[in-house]
C-alpha atoms as a PDB file:
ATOM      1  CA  UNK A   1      37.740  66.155  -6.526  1.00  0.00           C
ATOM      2  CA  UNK A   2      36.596  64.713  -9.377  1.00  0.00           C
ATOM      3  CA  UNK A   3      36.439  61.187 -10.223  1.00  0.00           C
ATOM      4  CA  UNK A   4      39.240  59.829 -12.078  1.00  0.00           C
ATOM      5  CA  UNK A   5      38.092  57.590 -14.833  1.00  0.00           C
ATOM      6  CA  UNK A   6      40.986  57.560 -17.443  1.00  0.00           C
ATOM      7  CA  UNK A   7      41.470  54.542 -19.262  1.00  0.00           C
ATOM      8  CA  UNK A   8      44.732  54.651 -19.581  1.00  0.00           C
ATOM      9  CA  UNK A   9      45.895  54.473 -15.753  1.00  0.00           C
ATOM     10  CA  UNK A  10      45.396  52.863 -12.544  1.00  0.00           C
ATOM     11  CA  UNK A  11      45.259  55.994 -10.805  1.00  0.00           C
ATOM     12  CA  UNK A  12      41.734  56.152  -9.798  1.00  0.00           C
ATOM     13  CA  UNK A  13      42.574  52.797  -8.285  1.00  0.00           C
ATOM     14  CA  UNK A  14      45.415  54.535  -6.517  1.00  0.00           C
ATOM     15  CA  UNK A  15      43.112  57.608  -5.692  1.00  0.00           C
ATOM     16  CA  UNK A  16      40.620  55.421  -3.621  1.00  0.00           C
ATOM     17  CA  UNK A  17      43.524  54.072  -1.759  1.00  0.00           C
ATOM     18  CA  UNK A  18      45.275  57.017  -0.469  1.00  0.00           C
ATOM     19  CA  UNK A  19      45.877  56.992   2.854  1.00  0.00           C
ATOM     20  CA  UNK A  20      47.283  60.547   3.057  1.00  0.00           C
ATOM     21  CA  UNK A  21      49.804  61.924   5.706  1.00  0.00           C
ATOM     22  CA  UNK A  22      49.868  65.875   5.437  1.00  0.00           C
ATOM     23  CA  UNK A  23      53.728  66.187   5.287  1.00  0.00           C
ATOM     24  CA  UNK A  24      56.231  67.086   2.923  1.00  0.00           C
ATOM     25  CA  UNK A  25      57.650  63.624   2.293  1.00  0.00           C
ATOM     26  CA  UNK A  26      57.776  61.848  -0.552  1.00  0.00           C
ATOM     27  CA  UNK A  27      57.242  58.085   0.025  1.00  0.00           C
ATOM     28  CA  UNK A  28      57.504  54.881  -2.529  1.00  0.00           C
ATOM     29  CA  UNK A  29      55.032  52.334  -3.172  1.00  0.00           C
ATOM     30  CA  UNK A  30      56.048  50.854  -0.198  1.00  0.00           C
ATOM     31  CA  UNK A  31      55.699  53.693   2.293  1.00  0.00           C
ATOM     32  CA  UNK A  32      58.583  54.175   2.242  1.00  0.00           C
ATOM     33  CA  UNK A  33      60.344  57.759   2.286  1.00  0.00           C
ATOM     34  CA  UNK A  34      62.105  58.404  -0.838  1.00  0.00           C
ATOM     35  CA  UNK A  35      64.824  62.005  -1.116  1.00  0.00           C
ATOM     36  CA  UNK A  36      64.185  64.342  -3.310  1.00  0.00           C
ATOM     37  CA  UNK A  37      66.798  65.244  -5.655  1.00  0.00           C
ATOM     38  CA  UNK A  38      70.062  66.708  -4.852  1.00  0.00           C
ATOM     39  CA  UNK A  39      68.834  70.053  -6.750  1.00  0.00           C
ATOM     40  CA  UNK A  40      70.200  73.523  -5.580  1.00  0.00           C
ATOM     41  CA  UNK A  41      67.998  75.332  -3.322  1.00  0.00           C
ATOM     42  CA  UNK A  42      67.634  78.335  -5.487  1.00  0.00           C
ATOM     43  CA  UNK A  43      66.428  76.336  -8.963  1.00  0.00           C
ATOM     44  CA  UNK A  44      63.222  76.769 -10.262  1.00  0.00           C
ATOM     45  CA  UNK A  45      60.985  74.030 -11.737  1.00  0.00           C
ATOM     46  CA  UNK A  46      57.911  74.521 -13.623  1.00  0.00           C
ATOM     47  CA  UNK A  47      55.166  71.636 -14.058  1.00  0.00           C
ATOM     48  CA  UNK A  48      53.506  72.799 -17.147  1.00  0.00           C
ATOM     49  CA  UNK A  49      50.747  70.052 -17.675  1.00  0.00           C
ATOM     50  CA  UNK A  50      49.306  68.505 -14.303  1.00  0.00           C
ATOM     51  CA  UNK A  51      45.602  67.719 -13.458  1.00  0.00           C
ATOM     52  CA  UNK A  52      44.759  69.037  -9.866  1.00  0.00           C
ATOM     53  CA  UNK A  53      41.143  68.546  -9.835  1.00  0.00           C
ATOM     54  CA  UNK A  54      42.040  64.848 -10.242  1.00  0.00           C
ATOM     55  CA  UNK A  55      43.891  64.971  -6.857  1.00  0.00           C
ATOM     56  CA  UNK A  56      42.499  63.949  -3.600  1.00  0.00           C
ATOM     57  CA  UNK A  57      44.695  67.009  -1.926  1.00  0.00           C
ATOM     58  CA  UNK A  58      44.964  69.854  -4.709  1.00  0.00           C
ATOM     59  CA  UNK A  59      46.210  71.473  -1.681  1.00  0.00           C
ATOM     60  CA  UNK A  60      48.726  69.133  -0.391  1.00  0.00           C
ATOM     61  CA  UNK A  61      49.879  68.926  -3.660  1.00  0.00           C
ATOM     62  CA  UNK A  62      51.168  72.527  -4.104  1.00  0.00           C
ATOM     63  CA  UNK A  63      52.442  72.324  -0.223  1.00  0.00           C
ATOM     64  CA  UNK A  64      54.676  69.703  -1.827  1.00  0.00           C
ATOM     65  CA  UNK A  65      55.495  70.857  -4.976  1.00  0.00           C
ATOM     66  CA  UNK A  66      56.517  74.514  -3.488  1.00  0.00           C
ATOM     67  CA  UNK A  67      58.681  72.042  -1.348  1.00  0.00           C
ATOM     68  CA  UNK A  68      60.888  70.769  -4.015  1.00  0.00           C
ATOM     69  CA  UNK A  69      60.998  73.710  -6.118  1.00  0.00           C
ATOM     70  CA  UNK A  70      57.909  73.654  -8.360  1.00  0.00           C
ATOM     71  CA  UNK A  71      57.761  77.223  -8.785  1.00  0.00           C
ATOM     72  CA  UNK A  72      55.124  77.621 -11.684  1.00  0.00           C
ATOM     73  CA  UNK A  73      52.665  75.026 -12.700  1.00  0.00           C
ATOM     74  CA  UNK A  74      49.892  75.092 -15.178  1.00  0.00           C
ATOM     75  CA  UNK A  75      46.428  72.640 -14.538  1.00  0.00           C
ATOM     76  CA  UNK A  76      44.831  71.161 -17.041  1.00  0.00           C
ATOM     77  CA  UNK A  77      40.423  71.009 -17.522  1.00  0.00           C
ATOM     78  CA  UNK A  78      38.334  69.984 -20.175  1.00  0.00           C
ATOM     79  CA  UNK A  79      34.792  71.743 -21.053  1.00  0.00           C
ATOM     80  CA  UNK A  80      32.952  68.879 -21.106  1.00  0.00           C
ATOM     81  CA  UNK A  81      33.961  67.882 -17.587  1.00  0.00           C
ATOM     82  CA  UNK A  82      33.145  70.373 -14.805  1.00  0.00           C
ATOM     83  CA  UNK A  83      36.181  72.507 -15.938  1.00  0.00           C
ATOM     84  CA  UNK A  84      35.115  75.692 -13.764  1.00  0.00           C
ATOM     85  CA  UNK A  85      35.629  73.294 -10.486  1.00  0.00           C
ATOM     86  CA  UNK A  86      39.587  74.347 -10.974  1.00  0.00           C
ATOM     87  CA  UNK A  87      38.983  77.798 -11.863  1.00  0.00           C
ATOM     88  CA  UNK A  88      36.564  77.967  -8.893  1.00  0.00           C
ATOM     89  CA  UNK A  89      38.872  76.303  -6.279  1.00  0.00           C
ATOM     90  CA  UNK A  90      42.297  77.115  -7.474  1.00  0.00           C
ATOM     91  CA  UNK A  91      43.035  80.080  -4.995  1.00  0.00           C
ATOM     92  CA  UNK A  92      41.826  78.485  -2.197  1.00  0.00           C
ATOM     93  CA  UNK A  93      43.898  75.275  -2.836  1.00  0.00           C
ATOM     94  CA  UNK A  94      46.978  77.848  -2.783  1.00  0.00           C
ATOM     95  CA  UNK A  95      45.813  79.560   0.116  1.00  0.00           C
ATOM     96  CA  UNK A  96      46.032  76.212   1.863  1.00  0.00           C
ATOM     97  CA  UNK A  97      49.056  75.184   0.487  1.00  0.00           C
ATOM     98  CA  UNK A  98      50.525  78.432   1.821  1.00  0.00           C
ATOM     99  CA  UNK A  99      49.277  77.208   5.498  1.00  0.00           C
ATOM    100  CA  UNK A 100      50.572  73.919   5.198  1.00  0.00           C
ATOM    101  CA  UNK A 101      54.409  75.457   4.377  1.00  0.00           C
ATOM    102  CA  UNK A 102      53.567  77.284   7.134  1.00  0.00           C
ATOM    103  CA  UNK A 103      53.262  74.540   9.426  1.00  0.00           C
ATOM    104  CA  UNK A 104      56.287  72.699   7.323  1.00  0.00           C
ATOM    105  CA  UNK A 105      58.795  75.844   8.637  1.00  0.00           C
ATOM    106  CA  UNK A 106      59.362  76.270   4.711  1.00  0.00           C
ATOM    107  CA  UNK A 107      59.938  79.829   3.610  1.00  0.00           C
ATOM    108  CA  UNK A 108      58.657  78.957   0.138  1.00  0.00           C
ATOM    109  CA  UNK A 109      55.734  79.951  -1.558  1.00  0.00           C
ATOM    110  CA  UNK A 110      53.062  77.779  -3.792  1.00  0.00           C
ATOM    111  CA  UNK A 111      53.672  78.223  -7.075  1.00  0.00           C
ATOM    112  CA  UNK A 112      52.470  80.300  -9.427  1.00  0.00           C
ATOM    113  CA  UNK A 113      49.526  78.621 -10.973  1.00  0.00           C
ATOM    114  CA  UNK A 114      47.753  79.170 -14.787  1.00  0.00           C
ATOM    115  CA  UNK A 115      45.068  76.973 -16.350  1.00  0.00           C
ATOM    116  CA  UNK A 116      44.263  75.403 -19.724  1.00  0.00           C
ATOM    117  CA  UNK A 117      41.227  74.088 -21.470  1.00  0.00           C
ATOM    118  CA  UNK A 118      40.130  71.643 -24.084  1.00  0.00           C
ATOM    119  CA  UNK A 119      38.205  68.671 -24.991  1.00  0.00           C
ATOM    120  CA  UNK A 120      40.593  65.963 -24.659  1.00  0.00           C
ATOM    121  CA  UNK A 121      40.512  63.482 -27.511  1.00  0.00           C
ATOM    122  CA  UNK A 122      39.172  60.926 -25.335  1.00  0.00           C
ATOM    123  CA  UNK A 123      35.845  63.330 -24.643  1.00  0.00           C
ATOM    124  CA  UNK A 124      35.676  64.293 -28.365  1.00  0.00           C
ATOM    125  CA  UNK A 125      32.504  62.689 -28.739  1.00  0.00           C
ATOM    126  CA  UNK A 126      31.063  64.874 -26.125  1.00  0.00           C
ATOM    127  CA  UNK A 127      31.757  68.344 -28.050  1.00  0.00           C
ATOM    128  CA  UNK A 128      29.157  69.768 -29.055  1.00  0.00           C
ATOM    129  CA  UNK A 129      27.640  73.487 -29.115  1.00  0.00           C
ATOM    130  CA  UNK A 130      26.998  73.823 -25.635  1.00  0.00           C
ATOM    131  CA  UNK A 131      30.884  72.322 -24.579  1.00  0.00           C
ATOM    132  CA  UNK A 132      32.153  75.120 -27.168  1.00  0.00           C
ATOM    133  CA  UNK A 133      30.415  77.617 -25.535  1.00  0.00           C
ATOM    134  CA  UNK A 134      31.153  76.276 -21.881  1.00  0.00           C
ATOM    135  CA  UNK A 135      35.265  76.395 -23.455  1.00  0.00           C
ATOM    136  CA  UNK A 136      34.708  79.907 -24.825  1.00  0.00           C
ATOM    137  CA  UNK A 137      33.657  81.935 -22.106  1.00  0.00           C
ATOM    138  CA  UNK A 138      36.430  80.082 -20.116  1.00  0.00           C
ATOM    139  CA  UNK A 139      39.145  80.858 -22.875  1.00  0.00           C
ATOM    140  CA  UNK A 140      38.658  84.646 -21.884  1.00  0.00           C
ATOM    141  CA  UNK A 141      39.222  83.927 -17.800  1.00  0.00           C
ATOM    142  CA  UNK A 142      42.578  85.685 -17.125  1.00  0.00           C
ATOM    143  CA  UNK A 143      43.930  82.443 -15.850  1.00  0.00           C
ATOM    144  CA  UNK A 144      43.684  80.482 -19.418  1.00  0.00           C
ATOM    145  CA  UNK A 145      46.868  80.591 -20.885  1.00  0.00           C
ATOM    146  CA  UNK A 146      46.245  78.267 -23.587  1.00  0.00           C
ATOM    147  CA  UNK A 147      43.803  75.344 -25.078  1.00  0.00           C
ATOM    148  CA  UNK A 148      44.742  72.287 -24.207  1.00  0.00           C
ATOM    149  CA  UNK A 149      44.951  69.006 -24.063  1.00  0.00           C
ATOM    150  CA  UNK A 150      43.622  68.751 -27.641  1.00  0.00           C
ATOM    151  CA  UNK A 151      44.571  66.135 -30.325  1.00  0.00           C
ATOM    152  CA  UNK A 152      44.036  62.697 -31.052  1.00  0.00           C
ATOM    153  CA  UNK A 153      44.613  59.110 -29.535  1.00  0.00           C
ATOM    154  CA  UNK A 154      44.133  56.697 -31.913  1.00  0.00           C
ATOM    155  CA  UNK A 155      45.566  53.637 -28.772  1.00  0.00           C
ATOM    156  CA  UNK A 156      42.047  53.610 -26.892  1.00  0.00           C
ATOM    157  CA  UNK A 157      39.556  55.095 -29.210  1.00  0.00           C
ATOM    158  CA  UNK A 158      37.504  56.046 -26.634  1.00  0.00           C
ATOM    159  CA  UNK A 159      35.742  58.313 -29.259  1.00  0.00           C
ATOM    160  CA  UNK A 160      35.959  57.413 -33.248  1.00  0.00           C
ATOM    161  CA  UNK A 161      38.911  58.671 -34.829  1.00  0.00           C
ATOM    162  CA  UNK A 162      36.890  60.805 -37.836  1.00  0.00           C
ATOM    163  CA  UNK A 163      35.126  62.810 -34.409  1.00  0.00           C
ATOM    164  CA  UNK A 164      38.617  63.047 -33.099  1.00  0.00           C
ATOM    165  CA  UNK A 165      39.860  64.756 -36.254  1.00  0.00           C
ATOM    166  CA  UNK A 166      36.819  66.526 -36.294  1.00  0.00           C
ATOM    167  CA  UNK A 167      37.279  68.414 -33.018  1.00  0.00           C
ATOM    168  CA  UNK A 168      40.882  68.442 -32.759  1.00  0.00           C
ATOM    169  CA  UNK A 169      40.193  70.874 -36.291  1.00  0.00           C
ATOM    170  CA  UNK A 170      37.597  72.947 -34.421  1.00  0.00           C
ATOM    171  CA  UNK A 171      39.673  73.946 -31.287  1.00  0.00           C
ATOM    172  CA  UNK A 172      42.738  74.909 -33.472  1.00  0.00           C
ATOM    173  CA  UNK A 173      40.610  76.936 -35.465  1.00  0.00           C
ATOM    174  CA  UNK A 174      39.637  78.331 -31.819  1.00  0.00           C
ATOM    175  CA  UNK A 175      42.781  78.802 -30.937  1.00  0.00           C
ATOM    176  CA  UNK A 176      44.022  80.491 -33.917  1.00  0.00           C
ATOM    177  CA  UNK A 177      41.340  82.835 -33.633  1.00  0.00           C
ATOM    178  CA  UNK A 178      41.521  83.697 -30.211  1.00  0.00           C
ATOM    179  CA  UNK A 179      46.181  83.536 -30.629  1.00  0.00           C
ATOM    180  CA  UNK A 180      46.425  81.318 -28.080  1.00  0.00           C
ATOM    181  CA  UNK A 181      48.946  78.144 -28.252  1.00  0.00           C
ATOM    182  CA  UNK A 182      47.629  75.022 -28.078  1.00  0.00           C
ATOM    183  CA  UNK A 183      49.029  71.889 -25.850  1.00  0.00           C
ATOM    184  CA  UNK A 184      48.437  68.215 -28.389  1.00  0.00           C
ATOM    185  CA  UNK A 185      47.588  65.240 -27.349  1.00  0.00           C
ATOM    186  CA  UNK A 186      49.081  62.602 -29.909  1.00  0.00           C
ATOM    187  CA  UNK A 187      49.227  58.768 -29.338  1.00  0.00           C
ATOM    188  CA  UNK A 188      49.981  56.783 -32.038  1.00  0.00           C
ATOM    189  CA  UNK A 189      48.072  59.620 -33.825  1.00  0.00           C
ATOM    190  CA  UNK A 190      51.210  62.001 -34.581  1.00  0.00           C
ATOM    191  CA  UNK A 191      51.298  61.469 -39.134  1.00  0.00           C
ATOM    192  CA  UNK A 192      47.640  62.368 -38.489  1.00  0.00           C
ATOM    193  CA  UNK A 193      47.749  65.056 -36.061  1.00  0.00           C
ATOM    194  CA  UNK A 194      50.563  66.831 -38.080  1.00  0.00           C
ATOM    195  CA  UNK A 195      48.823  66.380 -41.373  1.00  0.00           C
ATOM    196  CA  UNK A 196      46.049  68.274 -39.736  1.00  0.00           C
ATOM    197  CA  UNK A 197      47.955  70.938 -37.981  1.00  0.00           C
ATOM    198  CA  UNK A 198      49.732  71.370 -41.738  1.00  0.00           C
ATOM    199  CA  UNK A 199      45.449  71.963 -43.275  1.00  0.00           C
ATOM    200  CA  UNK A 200      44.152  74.205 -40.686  1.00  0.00           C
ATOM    201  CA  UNK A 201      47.571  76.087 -39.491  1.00  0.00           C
ATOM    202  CA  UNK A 202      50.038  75.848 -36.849  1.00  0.00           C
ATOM    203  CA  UNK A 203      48.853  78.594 -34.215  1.00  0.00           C
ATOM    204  CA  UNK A 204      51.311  81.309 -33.902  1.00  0.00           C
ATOM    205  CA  UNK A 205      51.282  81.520 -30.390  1.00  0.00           C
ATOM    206  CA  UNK A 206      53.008  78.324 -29.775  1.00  0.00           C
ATOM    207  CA  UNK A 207      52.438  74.649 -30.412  1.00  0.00           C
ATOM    208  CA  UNK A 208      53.750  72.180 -27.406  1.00  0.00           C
ATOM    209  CA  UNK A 209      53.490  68.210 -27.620  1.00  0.00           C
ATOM    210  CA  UNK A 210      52.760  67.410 -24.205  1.00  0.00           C
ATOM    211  CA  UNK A 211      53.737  63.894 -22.525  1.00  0.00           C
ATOM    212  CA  UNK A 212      56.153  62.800 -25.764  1.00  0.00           C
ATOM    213  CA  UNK A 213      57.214  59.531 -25.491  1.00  0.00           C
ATOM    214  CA  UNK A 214      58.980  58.670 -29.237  1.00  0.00           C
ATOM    215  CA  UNK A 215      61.980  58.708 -30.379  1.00  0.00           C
ATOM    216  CA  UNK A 216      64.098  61.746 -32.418  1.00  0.00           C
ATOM    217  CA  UNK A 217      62.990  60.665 -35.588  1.00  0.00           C
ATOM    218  CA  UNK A 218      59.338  61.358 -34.931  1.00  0.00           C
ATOM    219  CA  UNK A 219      59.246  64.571 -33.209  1.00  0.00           C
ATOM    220  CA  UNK A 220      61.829  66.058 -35.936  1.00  0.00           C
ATOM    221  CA  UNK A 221      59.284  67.238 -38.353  1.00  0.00           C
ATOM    222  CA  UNK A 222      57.206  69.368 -35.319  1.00  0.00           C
ATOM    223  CA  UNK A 223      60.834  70.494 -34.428  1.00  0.00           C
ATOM    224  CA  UNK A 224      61.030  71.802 -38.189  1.00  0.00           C
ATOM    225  CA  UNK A 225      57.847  73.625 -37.891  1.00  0.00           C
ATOM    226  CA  UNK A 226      58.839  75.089 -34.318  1.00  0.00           C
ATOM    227  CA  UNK A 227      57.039  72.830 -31.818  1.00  0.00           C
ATOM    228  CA  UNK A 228      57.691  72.387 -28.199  1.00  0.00           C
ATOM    229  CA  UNK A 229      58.368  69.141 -26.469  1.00  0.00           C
ATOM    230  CA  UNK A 230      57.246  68.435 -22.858  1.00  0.00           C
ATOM    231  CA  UNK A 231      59.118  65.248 -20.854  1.00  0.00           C
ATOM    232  CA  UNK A 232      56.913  63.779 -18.045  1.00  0.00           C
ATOM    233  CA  UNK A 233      57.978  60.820 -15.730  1.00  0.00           C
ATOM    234  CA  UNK A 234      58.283  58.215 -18.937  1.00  0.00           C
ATOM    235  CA  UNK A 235      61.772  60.217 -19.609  1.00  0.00           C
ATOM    236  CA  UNK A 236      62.742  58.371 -16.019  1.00  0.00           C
ATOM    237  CA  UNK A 237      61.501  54.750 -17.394  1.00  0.00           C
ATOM    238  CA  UNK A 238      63.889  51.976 -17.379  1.00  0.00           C
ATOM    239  CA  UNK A 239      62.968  51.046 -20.782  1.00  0.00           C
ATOM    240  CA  UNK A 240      63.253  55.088 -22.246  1.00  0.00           C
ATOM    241  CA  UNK A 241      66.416  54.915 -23.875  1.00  0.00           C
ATOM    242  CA  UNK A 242      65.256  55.613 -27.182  1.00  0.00           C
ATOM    243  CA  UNK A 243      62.865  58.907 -25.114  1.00  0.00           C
ATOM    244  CA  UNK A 244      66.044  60.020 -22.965  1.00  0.00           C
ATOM    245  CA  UNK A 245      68.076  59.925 -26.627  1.00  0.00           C
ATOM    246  CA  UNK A 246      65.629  62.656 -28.331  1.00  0.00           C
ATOM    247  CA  UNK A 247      65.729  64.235 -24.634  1.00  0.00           C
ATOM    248  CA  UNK A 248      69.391  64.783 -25.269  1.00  0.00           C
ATOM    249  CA  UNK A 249      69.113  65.803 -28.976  1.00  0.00           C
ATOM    250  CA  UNK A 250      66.927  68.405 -29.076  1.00  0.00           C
ATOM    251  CA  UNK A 251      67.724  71.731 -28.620  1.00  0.00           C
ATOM    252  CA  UNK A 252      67.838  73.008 -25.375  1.00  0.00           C
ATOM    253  CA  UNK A 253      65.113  76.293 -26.133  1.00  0.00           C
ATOM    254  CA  UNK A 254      62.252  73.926 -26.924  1.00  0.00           C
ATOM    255  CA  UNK A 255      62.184  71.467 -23.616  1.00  0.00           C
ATOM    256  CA  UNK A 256      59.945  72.011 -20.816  1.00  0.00           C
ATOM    257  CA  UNK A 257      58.754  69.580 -17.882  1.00  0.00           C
ATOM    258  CA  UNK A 258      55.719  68.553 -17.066  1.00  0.00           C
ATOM    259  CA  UNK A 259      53.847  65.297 -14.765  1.00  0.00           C
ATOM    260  CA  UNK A 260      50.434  64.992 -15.799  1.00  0.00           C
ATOM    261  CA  UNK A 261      49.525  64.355 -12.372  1.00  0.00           C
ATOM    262  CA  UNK A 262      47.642  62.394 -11.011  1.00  0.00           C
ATOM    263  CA  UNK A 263      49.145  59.878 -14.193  1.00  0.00           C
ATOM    264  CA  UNK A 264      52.968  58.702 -15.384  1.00  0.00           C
ATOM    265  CA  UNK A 265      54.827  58.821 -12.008  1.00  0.00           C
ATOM    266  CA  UNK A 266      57.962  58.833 -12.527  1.00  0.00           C
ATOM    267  CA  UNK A 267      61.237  57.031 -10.885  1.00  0.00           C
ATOM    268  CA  UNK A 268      61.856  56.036  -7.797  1.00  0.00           C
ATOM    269  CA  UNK A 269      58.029  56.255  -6.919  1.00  0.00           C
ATOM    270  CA  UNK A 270      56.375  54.599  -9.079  1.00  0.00           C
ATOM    271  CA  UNK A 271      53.202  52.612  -8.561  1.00  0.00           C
ATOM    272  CA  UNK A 272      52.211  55.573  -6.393  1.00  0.00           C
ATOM    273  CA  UNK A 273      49.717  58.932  -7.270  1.00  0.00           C
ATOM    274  CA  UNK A 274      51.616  60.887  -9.943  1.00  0.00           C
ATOM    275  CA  UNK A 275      51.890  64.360  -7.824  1.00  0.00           C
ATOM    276  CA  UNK A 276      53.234  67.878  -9.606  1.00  0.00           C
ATOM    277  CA  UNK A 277      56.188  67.614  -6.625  1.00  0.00           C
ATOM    278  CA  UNK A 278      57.409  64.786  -8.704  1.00  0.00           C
ATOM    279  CA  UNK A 279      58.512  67.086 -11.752  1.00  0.00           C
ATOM    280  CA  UNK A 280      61.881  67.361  -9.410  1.00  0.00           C
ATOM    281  CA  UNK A 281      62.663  63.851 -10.257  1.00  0.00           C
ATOM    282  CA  UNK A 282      62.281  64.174 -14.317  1.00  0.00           C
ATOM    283  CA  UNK A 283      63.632  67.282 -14.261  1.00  0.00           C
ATOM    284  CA  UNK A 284      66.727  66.129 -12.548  1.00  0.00           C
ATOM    285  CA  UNK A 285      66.673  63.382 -14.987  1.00  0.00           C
ATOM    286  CA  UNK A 286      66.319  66.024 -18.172  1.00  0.00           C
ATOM    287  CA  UNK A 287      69.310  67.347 -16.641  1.00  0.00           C
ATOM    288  CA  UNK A 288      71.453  64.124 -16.594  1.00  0.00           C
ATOM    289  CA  UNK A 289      70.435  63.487 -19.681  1.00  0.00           C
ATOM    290  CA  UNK A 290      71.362  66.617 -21.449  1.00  0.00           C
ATOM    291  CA  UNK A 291      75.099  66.042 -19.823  1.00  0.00           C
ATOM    292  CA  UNK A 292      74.924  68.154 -16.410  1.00  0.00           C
ATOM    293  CA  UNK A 293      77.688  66.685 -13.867  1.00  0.00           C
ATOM    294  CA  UNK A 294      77.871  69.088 -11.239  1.00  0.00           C
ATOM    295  CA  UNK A 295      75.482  71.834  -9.492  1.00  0.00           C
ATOM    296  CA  UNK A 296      76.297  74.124 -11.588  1.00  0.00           C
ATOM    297  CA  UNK A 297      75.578  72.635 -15.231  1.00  0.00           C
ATOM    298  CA  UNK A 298      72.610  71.036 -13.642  1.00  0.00           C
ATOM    299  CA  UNK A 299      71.002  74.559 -12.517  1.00  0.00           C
ATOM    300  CA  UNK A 300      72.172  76.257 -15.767  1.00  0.00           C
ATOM    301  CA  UNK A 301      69.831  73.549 -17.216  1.00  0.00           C
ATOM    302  CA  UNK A 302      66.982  73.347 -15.609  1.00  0.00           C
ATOM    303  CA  UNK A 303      67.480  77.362 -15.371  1.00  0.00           C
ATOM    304  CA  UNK A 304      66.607  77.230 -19.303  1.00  0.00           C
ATOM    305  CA  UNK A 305      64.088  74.801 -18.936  1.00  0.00           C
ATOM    306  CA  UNK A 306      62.158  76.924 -16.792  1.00  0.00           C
ATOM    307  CA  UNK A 307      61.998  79.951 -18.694  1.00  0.00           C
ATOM    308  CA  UNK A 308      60.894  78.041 -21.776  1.00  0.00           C
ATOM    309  CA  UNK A 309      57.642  77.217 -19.568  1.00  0.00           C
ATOM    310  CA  UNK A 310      57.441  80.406 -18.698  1.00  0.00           C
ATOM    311  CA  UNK A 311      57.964  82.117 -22.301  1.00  0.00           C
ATOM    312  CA  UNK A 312      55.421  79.448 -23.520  1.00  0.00           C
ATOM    313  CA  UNK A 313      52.884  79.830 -20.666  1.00  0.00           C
ATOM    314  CA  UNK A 314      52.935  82.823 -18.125  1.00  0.00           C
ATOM    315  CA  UNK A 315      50.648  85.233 -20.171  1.00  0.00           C
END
């Protein structure tokens, strides 16, 4: 596993706390067992932005997320981490998950996994030649499906914003040139990050904003140039209104779900380790929102959802 050190979560504090039980429960800060949702046993889910090498249990994980119908998921590294550790360990992680549903009784499988790369803004100080070279010959394992998370975050600064803007130019020239869509990372960066998607070109494979958290208004002029939005757990938030509003506005054909794992749990478990099983609870969410009340509208939702994922990602 390696270390979490984001700054903008608690859950490396989380990580060194885990006291893990290998079942297929999902429990509450408290320890307390929390049900899934009430989600038909033939809809599919897709988690299309997690981090499993930040998980104590990559394998547990899956078990789980196969469990409540996380069907395809896509893991996220960064070249100037130790981004081969996922490509390295990702089979075996599903070959355990497999044994653990085993042992569960479940019939499912784990779910289908694909990878993504990039220097997140955070690490931008970090790029240099031998990180682009580390990305490159990683951008052409059959498992990379896109570069990502790239972009800026102008709330931390953990590198200066003119190096931000810097690489976030360099990997979409990378991914234009190698047609590949590219997965942004924008906080309180998005008049920037558009400006500079409008100068260097908006890749024609796909452009998704992962982990939104604004309001209609804002994402409307990435809708106009035919952007993607991904809701994580913050679509659950008490306080989301304004989120769950563009949630319910924009069209249908450009949602997909995602966690971030091991960050932004969502509701009802909270103040626990974000997990990719918990894409069930915004995706039953994303489905409230949009106006499903009954099986049937729900599954017709979510049914949509999941093939945008898998129009967007399964290359």
């Amino acid at each position: 596993m390696r270390q979490v050190t984001n700054v903008t979560s608690d859950a490396a504090a989380l990580t060194e706390a885990d006291e893990t039980i290998f079942d297929d429960q999902i429990r509450n800060s408290k320890g307390r067992v929390v049900e899934p949702p009430a989600l038909a046993a033939d809809v599919q889910i897709a988690d299309t932005h997690c981090h499993l090498d930040m998980l104590r249990h990559p394998e547990l994980a899956l078990a789980r997320a196969a469990a409540l119908g996380v069907s395809f998921l896509v893991s996220v590294t960064d070249p100037s981490e130790d981004a081969a550790y996922t490509y390295r360990e990702i089979a075996a992680w599903k070959d355990q998950a497999a044994e653990l549903l085993k042992q569960w009784k479940s019939d499912r499988q784990p779910p289908k996994t694909r990878v993504i790369i990039g220097c997140h803004p955070h690490n931008s100080a970090k790029y240099d030649a031998q990180v682009e070279s580390a990305m490159l010959e990683l951008i052409h394992n059959q498992q990379t499906v896109a570069i990502g998370e790239i972009g800026l975050d102008y709330h931390y600064d953990a590198s200066p914003r003119d190096v931000q803007r810097q690489v976030f130019r360099r990997q979409l020239e990378l991914a234009l040139n190698c047609d590949l869509p590219v997965a942004l990372h924008l906080r309180e960066a998005h008049a920037d990050g558009l400006a500079i998607l409008d100068e260097v070109g908006w890749p024609p494979a796909g452009v998704l904003l992962h982990c939104y958290t604004l309001g209609y208004r804002e994402v409307q002029p990435f809708l106009e140039r035919g952007a993607q939005v991904a809701f994580g757990g913050t679509l659950t938030f008490k306080k989301a209104d304004e989120l769950r509003d563009a949630a319910a506005r924009i069209s249908l054909d450009r949602i997909v779900t995602e966690t971030d794992a091991p960050f932004m749990t969502p509701e009802p478990v909270r103040g626990t380790l974000c997990g990719p099983e918990h894409t069930a609870y915004t995706a039953a969410c994303l489905a409230r929102v949009r106006g499903a009340d009954d099986d049937r509208q729900t599954a017709d939702v979510l049914a949509a959802v999941y093939a945008n994922a898998l129009r967007f990602f399964d290359r």
